[in-house]
C-alpha atoms as a PDB file:
ATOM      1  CA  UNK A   1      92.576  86.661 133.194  1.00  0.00           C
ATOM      2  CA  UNK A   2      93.746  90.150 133.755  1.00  0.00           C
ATOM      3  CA  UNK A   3      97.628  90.783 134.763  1.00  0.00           C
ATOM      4  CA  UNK A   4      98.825  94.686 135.512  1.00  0.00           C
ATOM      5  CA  UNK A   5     102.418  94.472 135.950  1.00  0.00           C
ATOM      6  CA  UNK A   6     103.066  97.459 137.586  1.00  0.00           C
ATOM      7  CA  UNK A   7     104.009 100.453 134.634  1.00  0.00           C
ATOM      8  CA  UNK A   8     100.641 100.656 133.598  1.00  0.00           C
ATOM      9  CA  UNK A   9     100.624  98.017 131.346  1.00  0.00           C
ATOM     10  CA  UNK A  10      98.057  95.666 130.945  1.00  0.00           C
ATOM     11  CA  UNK A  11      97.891  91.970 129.688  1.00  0.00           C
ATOM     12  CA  UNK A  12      95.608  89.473 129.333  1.00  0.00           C
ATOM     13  CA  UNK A  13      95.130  85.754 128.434  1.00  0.00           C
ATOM     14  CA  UNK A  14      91.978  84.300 126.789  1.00  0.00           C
ATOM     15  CA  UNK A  15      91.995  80.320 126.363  1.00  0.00           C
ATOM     16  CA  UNK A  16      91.553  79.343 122.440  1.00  0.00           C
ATOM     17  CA  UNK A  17      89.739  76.281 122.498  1.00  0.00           C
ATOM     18  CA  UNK A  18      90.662  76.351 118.545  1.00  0.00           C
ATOM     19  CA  UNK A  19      94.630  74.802 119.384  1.00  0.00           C
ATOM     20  CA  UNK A  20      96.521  72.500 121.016  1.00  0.00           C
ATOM     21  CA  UNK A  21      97.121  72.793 124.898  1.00  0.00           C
ATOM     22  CA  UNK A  22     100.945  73.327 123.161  1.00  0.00           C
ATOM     23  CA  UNK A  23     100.394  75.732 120.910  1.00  0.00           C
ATOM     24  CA  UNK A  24      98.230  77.887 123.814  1.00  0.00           C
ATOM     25  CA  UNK A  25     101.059  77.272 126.338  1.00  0.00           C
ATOM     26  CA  UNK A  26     103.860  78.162 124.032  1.00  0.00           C
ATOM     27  CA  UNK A  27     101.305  81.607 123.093  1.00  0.00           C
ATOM     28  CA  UNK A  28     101.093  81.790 127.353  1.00  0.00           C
ATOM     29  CA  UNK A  29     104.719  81.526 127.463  1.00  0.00           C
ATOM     30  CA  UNK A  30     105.574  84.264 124.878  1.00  0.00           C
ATOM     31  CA  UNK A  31     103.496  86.490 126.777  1.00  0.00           C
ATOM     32  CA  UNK A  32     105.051  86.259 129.595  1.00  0.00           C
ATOM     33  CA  UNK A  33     108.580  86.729 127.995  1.00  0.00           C
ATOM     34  CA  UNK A  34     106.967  90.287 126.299  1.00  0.00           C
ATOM     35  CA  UNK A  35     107.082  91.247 129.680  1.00  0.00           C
ATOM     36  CA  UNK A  36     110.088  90.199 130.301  1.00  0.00           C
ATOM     37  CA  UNK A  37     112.361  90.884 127.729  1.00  0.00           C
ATOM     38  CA  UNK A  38     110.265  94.327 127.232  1.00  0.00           C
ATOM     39  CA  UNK A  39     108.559  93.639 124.046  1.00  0.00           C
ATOM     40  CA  UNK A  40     105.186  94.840 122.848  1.00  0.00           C
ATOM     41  CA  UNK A  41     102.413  93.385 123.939  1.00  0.00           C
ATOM     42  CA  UNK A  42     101.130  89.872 121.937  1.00  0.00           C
ATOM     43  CA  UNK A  43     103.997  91.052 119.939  1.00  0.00           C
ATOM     44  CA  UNK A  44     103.847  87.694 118.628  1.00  0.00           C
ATOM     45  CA  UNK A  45     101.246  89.705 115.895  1.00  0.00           C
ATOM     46  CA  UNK A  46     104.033  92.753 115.110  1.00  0.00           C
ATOM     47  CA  UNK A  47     105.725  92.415 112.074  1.00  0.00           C
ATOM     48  CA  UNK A  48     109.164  92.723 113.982  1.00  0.00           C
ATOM     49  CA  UNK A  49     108.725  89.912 115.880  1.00  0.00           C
ATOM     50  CA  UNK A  50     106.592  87.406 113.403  1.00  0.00           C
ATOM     51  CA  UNK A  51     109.677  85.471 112.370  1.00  0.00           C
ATOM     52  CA  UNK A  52     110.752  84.589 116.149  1.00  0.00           C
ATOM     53  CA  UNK A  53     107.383  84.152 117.235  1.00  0.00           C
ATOM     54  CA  UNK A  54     107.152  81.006 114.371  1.00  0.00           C
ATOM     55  CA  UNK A  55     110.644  79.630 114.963  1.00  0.00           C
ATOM     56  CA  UNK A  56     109.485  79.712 119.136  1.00  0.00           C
ATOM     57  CA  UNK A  57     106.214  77.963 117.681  1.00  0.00           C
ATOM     58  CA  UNK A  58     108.075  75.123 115.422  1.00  0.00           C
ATOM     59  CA  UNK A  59     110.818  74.394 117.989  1.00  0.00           C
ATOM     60  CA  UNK A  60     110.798  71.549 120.037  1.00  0.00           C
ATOM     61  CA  UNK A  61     108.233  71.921 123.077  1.00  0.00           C
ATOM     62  CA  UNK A  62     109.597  73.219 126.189  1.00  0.00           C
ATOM     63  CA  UNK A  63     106.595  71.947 128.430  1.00  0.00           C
ATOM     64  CA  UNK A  64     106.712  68.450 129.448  1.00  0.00           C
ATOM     65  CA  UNK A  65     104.466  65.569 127.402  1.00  0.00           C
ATOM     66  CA  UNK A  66     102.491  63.706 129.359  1.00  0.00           C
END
């Protein structure tokens, strides 16, 4: 899936049938807050960010279990 928000900035989202549904939707969900918050892009891989992106990953799950 391709997403341009706008500032010519574009994102994209490629399932990874490696991981959990969890782990993917947590990865979806950062994303989404790059944009957001204004971070890099899959700045979940930038050294900056590598420490928040594994506490966001080992926190409780945000998405409902069913």
């Amino acid at each position: 899936m391709l997403i341009a928000d706008g500032e010519r900035r574009l994102l994209y989202h490629l399932p990874d049938n490696g991981l959990t549904t969890d782990v993917d939707s947590r990865r979806i969900l950062w994303g989404a807050e790059d944009m957001i918050r204004n971070r890099p892009a899959l700045s979940r891989w930038h050294p900056d960010y590598a420490d928040a992106f594994a506490a966001f990953l080992a926190a409780p799950s945000v998405f409902r279990q069913e």
